[in-house]
N, C-alpha and C. Protein backbone atom coordinates (compact mmCIF):
# COMPACT_ATOMS: atom_id res chain seq x y z
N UNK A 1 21.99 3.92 8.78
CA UNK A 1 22.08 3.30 7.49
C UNK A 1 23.27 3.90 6.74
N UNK A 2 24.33 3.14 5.93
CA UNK A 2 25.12 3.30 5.46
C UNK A 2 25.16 3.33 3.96
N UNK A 3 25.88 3.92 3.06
CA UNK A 3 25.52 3.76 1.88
C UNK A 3 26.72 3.02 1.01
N UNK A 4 26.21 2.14 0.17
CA UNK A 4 27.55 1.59 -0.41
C UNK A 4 27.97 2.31 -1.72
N UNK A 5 29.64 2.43 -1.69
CA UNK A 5 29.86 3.35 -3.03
C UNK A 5 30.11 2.30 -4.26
N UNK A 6 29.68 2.69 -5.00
CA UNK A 6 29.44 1.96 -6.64
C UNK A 6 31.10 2.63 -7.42
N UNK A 7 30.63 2.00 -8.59
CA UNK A 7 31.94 2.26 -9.40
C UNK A 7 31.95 3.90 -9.54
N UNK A 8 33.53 4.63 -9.51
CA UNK A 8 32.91 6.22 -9.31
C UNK A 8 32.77 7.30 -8.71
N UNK A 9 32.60 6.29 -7.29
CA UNK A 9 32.02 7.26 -6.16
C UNK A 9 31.33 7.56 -6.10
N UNK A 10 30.09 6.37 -6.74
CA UNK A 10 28.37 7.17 -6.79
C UNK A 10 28.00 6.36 -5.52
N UNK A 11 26.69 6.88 -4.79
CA UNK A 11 26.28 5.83 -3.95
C UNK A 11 24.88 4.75 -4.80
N UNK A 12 25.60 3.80 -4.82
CA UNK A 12 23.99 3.20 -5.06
C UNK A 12 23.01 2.79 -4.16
N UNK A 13 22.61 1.69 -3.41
CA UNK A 13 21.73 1.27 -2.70
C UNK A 13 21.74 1.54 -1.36
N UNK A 14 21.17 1.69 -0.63
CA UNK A 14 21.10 1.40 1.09
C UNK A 14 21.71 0.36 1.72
N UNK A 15 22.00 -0.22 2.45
CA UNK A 15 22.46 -0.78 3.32
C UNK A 15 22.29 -1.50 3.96
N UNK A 16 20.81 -2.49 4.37
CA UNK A 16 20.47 -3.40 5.70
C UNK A 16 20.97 -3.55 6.82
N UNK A 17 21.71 -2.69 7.93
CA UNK A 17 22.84 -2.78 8.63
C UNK A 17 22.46 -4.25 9.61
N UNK A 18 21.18 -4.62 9.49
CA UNK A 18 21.17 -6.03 9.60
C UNK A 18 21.46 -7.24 9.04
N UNK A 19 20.90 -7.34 7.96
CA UNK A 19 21.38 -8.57 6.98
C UNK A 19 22.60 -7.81 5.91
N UNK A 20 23.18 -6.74 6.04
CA UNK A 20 24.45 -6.18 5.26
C UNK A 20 23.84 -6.12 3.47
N UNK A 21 22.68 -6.53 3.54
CA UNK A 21 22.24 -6.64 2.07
C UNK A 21 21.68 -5.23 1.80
N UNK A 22 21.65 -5.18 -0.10
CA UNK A 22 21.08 -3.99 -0.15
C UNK A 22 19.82 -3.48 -0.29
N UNK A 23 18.91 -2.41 0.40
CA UNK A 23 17.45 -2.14 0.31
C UNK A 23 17.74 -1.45 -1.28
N UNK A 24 16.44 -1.88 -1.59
CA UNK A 24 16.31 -1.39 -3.17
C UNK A 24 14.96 -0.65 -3.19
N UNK A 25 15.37 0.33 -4.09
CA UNK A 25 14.30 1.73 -4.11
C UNK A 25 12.63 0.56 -4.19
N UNK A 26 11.89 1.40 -3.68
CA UNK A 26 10.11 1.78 -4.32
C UNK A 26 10.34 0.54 -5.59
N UNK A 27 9.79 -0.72 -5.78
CA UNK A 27 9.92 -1.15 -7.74
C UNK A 27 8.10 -0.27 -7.77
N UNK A 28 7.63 -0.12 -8.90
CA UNK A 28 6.89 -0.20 -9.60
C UNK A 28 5.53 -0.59 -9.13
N UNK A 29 5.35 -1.93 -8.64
CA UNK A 29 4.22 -2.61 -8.04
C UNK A 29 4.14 -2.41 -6.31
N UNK A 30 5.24 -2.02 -6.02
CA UNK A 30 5.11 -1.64 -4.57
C UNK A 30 4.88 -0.16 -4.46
N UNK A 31 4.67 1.11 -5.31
CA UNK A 31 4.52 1.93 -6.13
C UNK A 31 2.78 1.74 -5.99
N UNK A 32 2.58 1.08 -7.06
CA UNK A 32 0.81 1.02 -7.34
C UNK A 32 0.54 0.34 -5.97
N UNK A 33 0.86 -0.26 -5.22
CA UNK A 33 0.27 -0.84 -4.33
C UNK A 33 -0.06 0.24 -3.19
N UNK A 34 0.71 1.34 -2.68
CA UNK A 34 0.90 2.31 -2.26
C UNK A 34 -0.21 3.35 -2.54
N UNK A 35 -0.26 3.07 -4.41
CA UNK A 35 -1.25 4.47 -4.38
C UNK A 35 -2.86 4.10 -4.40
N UNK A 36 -3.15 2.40 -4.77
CA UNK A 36 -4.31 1.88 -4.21
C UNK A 36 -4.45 2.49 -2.82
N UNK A 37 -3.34 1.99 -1.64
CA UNK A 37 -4.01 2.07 -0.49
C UNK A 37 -4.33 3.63 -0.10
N UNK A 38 -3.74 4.52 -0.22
CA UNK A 38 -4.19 5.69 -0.16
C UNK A 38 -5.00 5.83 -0.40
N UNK A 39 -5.93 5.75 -1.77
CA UNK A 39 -6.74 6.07 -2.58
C UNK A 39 -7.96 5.72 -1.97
N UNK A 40 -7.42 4.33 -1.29
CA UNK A 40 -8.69 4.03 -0.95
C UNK A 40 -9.61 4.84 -0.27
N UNK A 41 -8.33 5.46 1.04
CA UNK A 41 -8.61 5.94 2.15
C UNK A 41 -8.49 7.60 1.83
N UNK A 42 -9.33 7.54 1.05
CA UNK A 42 -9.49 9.17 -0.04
C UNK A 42 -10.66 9.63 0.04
N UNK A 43 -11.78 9.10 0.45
CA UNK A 43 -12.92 9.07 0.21
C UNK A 43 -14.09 8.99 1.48
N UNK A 44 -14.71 9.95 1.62
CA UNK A 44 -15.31 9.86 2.99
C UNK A 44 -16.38 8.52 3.59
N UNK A 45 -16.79 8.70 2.24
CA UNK A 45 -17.56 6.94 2.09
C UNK A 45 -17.03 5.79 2.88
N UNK A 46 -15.54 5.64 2.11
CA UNK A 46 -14.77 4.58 2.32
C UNK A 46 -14.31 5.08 4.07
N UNK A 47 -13.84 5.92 4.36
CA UNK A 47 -13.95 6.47 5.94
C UNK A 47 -14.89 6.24 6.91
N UNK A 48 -16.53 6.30 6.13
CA UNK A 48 -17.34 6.22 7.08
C UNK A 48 -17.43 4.39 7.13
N UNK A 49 -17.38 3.65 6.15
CA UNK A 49 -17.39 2.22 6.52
C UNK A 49 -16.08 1.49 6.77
N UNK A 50 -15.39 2.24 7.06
CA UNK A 50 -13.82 1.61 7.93
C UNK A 50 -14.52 1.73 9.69
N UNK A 51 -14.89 3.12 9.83
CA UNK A 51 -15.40 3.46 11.34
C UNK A 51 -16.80 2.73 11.50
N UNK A 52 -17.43 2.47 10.72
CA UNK A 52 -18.29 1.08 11.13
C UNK A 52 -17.87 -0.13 11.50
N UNK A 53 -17.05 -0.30 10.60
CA UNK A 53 -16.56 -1.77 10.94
C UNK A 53 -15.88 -1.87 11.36
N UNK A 54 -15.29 -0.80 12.40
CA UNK A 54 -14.40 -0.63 13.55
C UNK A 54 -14.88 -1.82 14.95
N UNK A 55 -16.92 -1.78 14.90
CA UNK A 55 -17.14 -2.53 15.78
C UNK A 55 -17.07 -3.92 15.80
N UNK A 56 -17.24 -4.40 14.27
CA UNK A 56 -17.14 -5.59 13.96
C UNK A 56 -17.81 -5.86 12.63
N UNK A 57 -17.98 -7.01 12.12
CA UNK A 57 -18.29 -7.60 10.82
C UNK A 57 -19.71 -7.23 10.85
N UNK A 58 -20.17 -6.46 9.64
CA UNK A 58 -21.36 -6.21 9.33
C UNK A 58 -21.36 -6.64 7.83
N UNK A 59 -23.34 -7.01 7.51
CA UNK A 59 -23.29 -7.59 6.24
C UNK A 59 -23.70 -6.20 4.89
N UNK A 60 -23.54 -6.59 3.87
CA UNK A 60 -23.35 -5.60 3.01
C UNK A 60 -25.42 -4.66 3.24
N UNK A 61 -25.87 -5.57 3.65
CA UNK A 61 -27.44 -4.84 4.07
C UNK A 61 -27.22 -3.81 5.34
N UNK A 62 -26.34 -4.18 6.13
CA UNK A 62 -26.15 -3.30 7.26
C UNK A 62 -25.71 -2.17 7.03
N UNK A 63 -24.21 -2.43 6.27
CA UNK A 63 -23.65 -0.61 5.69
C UNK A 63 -24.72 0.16 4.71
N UNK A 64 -25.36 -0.55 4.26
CA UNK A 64 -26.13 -0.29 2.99
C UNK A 64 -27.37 0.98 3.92
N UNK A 65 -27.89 0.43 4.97
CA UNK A 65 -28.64 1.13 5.63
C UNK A 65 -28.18 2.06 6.54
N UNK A 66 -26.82 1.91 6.96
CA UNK A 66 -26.17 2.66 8.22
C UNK A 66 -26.28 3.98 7.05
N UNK A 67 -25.24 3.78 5.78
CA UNK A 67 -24.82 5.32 4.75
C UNK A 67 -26.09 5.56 4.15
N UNK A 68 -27.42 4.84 4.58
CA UNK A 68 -28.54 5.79 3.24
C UNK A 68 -28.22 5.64 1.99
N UNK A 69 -27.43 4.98 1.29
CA UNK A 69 -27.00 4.59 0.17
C UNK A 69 -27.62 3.02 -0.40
N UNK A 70 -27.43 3.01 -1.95
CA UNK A 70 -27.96 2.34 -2.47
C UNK A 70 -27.11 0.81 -2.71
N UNK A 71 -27.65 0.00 -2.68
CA UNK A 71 -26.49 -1.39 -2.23
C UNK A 71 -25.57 -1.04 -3.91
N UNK A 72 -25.65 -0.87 -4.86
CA UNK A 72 -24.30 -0.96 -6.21
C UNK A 72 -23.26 0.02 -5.83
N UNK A 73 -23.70 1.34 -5.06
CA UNK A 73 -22.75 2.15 -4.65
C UNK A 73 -21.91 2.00 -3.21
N UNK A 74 -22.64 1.22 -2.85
CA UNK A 74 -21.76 0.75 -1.21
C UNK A 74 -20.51 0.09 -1.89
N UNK A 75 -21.63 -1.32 -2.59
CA UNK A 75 -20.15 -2.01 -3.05
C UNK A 75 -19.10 -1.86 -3.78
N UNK A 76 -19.39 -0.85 -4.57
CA UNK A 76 -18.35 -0.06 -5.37
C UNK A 76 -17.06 0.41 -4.59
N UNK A 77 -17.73 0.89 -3.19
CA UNK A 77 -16.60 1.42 -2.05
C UNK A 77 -16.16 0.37 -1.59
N UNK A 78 -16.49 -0.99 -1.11
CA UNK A 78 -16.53 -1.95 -0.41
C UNK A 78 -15.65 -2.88 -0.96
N UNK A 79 -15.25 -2.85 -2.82
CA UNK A 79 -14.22 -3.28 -3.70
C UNK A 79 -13.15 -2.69 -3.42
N UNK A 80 -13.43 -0.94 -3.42
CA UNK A 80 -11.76 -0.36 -2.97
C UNK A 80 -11.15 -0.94 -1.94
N UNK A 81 -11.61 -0.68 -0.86
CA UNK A 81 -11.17 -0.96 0.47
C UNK A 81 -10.78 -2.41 0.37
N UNK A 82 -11.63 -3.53 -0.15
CA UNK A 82 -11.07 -5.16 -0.52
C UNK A 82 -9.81 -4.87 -1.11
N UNK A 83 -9.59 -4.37 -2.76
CA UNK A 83 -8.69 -4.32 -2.91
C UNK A 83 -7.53 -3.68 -2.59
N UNK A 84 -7.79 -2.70 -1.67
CA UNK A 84 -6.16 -2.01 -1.04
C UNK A 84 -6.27 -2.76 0.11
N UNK A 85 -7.07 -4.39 0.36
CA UNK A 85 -6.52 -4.72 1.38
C UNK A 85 -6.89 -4.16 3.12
N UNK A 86 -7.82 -3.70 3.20
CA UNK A 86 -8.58 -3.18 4.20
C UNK A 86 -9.47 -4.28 4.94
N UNK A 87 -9.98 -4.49 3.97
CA UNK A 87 -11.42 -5.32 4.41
C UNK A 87 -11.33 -6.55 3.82
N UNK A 88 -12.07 -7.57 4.79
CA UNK A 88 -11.98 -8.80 3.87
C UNK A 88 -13.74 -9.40 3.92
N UNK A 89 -13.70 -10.40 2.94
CA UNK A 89 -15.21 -10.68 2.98
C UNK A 89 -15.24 -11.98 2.86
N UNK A 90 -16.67 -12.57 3.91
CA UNK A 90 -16.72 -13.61 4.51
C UNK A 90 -18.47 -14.00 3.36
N UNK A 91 -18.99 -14.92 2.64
CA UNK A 91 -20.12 -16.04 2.66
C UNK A 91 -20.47 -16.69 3.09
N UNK A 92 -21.88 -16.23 3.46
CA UNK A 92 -22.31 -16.84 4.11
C UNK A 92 -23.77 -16.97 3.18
N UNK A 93 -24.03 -18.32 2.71
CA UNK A 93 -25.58 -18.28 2.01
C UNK A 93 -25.02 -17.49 1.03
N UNK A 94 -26.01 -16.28 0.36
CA UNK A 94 -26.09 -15.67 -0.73
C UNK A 94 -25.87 -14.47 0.14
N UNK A 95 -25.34 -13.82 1.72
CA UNK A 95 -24.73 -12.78 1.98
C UNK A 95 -23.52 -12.40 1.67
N UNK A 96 -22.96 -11.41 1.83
CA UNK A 96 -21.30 -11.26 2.36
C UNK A 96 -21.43 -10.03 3.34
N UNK A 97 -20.64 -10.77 3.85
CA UNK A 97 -20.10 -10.15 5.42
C UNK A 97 -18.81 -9.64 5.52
N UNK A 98 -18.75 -8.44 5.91
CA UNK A 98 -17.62 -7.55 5.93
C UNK A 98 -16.65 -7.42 7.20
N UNK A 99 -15.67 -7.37 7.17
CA UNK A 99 -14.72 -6.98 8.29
C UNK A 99 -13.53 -6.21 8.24
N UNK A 100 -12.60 -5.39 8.99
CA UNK A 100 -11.63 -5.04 9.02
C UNK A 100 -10.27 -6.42 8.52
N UNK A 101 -9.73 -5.77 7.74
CA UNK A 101 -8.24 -6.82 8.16
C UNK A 101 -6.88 -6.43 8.58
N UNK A 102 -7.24 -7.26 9.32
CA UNK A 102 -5.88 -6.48 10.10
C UNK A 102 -4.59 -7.09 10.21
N UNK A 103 -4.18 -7.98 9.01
CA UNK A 103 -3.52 -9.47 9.04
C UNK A 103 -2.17 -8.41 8.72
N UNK A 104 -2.39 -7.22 8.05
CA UNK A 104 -0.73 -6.17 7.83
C UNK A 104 -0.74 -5.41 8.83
N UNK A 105 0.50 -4.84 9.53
CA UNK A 105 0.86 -4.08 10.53
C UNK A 105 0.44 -2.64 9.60
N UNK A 106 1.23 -2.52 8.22
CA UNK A 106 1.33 -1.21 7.98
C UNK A 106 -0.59 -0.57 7.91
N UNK A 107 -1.01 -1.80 7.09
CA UNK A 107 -2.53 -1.61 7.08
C UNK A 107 -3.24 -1.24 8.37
N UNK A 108 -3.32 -1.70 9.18
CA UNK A 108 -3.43 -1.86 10.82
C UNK A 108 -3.37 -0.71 11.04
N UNK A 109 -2.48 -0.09 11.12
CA UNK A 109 -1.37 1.01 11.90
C UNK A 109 -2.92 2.02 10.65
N UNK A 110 -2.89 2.10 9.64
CA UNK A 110 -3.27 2.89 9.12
C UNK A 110 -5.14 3.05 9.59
N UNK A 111 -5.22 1.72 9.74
CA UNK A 111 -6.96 1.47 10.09
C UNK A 111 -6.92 2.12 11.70
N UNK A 112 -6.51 2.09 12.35
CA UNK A 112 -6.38 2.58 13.94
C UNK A 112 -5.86 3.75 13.81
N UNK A 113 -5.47 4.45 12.44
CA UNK A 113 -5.58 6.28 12.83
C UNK A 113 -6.76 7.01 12.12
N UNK A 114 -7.29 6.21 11.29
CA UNK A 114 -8.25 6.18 10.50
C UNK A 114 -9.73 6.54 11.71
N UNK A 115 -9.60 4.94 12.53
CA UNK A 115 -10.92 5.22 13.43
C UNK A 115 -11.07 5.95 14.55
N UNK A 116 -9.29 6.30 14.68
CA UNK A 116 -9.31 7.32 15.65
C UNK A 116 -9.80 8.76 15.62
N UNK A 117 -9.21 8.92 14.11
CA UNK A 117 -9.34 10.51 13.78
C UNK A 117 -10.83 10.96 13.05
N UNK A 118 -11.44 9.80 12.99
CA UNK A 118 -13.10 10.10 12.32
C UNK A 118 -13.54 10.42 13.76
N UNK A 119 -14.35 11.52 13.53
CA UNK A 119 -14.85 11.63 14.92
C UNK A 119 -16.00 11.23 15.29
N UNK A 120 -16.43 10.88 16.34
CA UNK A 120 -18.19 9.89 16.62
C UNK A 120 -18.87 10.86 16.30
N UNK A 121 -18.83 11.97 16.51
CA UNK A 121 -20.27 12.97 16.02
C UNK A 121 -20.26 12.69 14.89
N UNK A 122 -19.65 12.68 13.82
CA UNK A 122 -19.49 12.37 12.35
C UNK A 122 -20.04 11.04 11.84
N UNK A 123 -20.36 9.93 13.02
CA UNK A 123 -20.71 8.94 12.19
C UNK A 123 -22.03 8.72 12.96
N UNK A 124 -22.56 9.66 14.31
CA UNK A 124 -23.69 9.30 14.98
C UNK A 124 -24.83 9.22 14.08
N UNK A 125 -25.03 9.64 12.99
CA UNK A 125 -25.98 9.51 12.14
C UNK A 125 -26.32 8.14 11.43
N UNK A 126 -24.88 7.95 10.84
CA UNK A 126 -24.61 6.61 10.45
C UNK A 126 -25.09 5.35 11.58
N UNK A 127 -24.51 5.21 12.76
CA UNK A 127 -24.66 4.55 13.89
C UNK A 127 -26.17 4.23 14.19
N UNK A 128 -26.89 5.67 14.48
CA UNK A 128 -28.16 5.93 14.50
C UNK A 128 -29.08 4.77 13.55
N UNK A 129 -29.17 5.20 12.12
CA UNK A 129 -29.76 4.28 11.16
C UNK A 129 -29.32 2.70 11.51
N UNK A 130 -28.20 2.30 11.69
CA UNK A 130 -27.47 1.25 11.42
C UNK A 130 -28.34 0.38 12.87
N UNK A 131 -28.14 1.36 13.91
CA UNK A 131 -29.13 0.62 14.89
C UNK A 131 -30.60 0.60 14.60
N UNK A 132 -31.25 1.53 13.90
CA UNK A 132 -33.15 0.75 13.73
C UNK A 132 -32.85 -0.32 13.35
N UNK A 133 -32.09 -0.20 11.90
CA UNK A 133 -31.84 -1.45 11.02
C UNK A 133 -31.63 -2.71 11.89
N UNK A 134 -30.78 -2.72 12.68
CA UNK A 134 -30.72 -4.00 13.17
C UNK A 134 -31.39 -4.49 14.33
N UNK A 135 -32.39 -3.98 14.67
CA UNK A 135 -33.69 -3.61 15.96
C UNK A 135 -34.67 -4.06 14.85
N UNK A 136 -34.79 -3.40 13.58
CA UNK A 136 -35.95 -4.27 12.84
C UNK A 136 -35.62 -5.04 11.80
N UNK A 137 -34.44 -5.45 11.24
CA UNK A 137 -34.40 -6.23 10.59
C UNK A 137 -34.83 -7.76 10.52
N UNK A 138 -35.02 -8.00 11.41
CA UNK A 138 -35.31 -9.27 12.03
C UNK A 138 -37.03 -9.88 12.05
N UNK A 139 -37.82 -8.20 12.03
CA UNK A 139 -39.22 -8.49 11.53
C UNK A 139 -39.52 -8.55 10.47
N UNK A 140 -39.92 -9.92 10.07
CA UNK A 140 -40.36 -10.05 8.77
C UNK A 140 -39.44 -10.53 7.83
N UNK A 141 -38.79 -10.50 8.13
CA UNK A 141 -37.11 -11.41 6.75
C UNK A 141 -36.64 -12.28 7.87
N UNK A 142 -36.24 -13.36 6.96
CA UNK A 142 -35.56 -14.35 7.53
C UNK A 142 -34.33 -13.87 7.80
N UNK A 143 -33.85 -14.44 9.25
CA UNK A 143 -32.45 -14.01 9.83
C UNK A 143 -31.22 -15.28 10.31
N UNK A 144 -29.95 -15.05 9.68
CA UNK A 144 -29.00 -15.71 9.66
C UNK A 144 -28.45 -15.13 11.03
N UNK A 145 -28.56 -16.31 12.09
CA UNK A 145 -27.71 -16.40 13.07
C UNK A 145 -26.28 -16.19 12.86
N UNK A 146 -25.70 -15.46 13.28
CA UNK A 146 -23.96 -15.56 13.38
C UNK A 146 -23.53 -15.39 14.58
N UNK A 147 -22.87 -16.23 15.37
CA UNK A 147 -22.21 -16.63 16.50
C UNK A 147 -23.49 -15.87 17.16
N UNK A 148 -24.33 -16.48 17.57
CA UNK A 148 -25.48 -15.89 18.72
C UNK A 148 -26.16 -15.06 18.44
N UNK A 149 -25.74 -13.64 16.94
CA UNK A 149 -26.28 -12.52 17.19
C UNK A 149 -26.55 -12.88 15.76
N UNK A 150 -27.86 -12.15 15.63
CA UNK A 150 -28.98 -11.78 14.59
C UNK A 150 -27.94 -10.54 13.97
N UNK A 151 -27.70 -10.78 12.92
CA UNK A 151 -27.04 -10.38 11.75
C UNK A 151 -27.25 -10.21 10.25
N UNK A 152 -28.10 -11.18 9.49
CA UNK A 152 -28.23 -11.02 8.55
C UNK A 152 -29.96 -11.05 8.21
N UNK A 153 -30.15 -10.48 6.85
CA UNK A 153 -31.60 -11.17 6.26
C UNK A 153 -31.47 -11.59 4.92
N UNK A 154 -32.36 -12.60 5.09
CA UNK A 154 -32.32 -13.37 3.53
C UNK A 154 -33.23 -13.14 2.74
């Protein structure tokens, strides 16, 4: 990368040595956008339901039982992670259903060191619960089929 000299002999901008155009600093909103996504990924909470939903889309009753936590405080975590763009959420009926998103590379890149570096002993507890739950959820509450597998209760 080359730098172009301004009036002076100052350097101002970077260079694109591809498109010859100039990269322009960090603005402001790419700034906050930055310190959302970190932030998100600040929080062990928000750690332990990234490495859940490492396996796939679970509904907000599933994390709710995997962390022992109370459903207003899941979703409280479950907003961060939406809004830095982590997770996206699917309706179904009066559920929502959670997933990884992986539609950004940089996001991506960050979710795959994320589930790498949580370690399984750390979430076997989580895992543990998350499987009765879905072994008995199904007795006694009505259950929303999703693609073949028993997933939700109404």
């Amino acid at each position: 990368m080359r730098r172009q000299i301004g009036a002076g002999g100052v350097a101002t901008f970077p260079i694109n040595l591809f498109t010859d155009q100039p990269i322009h600093p960090l603005t402001e909103k790419n700034m906050n956008e930055l310190v959302t996504i970190f932030k998100a990924l600040s929080d062990e909470t928000r750690l332990r339901i990234v490495k859940l939903l490492e396996k796939g889309e679970l509904c907000v009753c599933d994390i709710t039982a995997a962390l022992d936590m109370v459903q207003p405080k899941v979703s409280f975590h479950l907003c961060a992670l939406k809004d830095a763009g982590f997770i996206r959420d699917r309706k179904q009926g009066r559920w929502i259903h959670y997933s990884l998103n992986d539609s950004d590379l940089f996001r991506r890149l960050l979710l795959l060191s994320v589930c790498e570096k949580v370690p399984a002993a750390a979430m076997a507890e989580d895992r543990k619960r998350l499987s009765r739950f879905l072994e008995t959820k199904g007795t006694g509450a009505k259950v929303i089929p999703l693609s073949g597998k028993k997933r939700c209760c109404g």
